[in-house]
C-alpha atoms as a PDB file:
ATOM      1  CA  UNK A   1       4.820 -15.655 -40.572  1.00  0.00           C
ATOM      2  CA  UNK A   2       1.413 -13.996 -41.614  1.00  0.00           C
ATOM      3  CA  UNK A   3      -0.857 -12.506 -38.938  1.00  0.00           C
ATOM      4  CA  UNK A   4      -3.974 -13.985 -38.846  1.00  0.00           C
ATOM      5  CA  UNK A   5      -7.291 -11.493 -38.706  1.00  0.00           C
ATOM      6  CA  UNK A   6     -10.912 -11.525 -37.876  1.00  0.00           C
ATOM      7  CA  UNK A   7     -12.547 -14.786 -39.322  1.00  0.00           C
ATOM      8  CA  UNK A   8     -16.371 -12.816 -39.918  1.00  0.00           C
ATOM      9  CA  UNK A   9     -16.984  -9.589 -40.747  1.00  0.00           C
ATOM     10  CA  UNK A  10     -20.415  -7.952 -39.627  1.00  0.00           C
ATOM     11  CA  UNK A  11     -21.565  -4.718 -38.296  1.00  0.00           C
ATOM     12  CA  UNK A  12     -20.387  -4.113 -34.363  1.00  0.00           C
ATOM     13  CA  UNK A  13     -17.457  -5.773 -35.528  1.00  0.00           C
ATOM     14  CA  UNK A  14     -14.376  -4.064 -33.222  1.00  0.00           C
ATOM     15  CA  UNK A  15     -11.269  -4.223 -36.200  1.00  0.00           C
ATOM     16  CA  UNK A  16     -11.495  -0.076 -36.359  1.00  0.00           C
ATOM     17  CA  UNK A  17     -11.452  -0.159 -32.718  1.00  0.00           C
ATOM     18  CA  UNK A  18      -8.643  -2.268 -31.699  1.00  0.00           C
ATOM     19  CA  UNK A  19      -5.955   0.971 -31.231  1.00  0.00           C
ATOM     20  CA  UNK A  20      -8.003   2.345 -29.171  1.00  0.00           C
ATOM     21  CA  UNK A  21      -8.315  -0.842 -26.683  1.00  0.00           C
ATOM     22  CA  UNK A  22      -4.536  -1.678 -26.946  1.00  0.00           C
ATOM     23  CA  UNK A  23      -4.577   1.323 -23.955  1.00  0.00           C
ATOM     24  CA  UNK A  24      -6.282  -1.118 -21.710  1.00  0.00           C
ATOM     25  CA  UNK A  25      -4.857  -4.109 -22.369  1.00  0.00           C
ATOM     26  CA  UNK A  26      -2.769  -5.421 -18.949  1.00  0.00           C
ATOM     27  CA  UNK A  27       0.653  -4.526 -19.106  1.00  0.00           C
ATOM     28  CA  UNK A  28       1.914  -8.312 -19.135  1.00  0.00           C
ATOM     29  CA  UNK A  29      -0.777  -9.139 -22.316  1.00  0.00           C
ATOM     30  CA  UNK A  30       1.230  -6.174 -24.612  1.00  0.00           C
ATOM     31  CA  UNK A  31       4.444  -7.115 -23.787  1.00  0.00           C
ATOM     32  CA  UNK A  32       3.278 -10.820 -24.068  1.00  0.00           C
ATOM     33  CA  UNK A  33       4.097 -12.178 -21.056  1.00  0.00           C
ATOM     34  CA  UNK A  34       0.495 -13.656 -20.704  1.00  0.00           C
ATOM     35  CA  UNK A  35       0.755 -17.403 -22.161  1.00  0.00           C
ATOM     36  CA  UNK A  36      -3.007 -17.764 -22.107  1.00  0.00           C
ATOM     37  CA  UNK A  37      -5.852 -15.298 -22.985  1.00  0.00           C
ATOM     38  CA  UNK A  38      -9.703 -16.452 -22.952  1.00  0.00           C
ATOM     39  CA  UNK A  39     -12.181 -14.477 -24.944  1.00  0.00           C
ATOM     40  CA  UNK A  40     -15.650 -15.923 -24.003  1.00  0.00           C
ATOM     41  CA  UNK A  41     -17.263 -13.406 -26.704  1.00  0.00           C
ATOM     42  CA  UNK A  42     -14.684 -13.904 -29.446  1.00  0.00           C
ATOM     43  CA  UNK A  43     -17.168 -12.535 -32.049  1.00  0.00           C
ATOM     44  CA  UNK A  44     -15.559 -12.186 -35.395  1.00  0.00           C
ATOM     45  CA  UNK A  45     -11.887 -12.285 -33.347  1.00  0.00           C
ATOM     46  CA  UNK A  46     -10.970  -9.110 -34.277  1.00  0.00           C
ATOM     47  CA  UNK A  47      -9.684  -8.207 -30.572  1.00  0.00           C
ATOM     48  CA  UNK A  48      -8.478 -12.422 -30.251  1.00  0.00           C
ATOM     49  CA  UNK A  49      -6.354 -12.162 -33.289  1.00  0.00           C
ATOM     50  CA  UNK A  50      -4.584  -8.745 -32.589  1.00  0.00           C
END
């Protein structure tokens, strides 16, 4: 299956980034345990997609 990625690319976009936050995610979202994840400011969906 492919892996989708961000839909719009634009400066402040947060692809580069996205390592770093993986360190903050909740426990339960890495291991994907979380069924449901809302992203109010989904931007270009860089952090939504990963």
């Amino acid at each position: 299956m492919m892996k989708a990625g961000p839909f719009l690319k634009w400066v402040g976009g947060k692809s580069q980034l996205l390592t770093q936050f993986y360190d903050y995610y909740p426990p339960d979202l890495r291991n994907h345990k979380i069924k449901k994840y809302f992203e109010p400011f989904v931007g270009g969906g860089a952090v939504f997609f990963e």
